[in-house]
Protein backbone atom coordinates (compact mmCIF):
# COMPACT_ATOMS: atom_id res chain seq x y z
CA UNK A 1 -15.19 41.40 4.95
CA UNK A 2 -13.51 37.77 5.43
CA UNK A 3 -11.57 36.26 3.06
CA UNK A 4 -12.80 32.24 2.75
CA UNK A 5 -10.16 30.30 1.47
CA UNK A 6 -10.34 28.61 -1.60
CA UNK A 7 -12.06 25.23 -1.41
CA UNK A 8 -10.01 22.22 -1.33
CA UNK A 9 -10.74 19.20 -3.72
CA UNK A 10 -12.56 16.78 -1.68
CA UNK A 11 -9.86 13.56 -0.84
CA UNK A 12 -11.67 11.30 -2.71
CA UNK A 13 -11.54 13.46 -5.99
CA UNK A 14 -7.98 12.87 -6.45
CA UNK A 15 -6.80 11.47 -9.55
CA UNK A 16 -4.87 9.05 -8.38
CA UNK A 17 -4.66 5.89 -10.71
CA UNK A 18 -5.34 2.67 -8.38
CA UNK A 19 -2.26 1.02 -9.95
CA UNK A 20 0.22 3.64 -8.77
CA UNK A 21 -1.50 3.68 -5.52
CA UNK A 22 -0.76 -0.50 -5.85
CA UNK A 23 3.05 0.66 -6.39
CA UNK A 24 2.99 2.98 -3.23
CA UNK A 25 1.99 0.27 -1.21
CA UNK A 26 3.97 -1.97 -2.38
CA UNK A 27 7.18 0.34 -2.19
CA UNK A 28 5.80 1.17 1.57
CA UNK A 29 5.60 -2.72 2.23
CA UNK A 30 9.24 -2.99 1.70
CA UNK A 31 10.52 0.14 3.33
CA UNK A 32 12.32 1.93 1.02
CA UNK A 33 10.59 5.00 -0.33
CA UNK A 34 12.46 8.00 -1.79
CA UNK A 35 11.33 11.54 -0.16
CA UNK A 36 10.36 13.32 -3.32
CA UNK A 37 7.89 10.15 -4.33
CA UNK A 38 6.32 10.08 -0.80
CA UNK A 39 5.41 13.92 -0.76
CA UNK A 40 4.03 13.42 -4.11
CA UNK A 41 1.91 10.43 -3.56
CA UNK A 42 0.48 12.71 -0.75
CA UNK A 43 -0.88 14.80 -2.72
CA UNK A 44 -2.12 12.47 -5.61
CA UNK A 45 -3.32 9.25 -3.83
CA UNK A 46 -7.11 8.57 -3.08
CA UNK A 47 -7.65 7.39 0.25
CA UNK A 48 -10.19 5.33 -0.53
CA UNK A 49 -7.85 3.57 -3.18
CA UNK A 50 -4.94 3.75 -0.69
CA UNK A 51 -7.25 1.27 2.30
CA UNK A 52 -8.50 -0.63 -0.33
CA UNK A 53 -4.66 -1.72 -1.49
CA UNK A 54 -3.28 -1.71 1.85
CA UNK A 55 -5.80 -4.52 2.59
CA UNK A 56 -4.97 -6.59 -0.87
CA UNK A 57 -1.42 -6.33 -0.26
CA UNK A 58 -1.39 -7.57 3.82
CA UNK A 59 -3.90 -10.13 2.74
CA UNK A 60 -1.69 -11.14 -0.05
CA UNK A 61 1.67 -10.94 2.61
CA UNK A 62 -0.18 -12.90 4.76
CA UNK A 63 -1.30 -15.41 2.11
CA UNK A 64 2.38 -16.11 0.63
CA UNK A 65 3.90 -16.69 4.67
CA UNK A 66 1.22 -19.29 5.19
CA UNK A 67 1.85 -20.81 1.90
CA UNK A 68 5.80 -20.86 2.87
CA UNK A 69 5.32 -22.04 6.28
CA UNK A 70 3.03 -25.14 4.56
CA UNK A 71 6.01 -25.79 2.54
CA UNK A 72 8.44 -25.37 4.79
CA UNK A 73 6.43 -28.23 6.65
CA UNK A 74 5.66 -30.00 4.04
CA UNK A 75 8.93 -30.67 3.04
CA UNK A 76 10.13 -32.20 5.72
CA UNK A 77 13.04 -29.20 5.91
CA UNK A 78 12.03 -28.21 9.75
CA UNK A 79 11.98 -31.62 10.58
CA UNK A 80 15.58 -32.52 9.91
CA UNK A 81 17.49 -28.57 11.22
């Protein structure tokens, strides 16, 4: 007789709000996380939710250097260093 382990929710069943997911990326983006949070968040975050933000957030760090570079530019700051 074998003992099957219990069943483990399947990833994407986790109940994980999208807008905490949203702060976890956010929080990862600028590199300071707290232990107890990140071992949490493992066990709470959807992965589907967790790509999904990761993308939003790069695009949206990507989005706000172009926009300062074009400023930068723009205003005639790099010209004159």
């Amino acid at each position: 007789m074998t003992d099957k382990p219990a069943a483990e929710p399947s990833l994407l069943a986790r109940k994980g709000s999208f807008l905490g997911t949203l702060k976890a990326v956010a929080w990862s983006f600028f590199g300071v996380r707290r232990g107890t949070d990140y071992e949490r968040d493992l066990g709470q975050l959807n992965p589907l939710h967790l790509v999904v933000a990761a993308v939003i957030g790069a695009a949206l760090f990507v989005l706000a250097l172009v926009l300062l570079a074009n400023w930068v530019v723009g205003s005639g700051a790099a010209a004159s260093a």
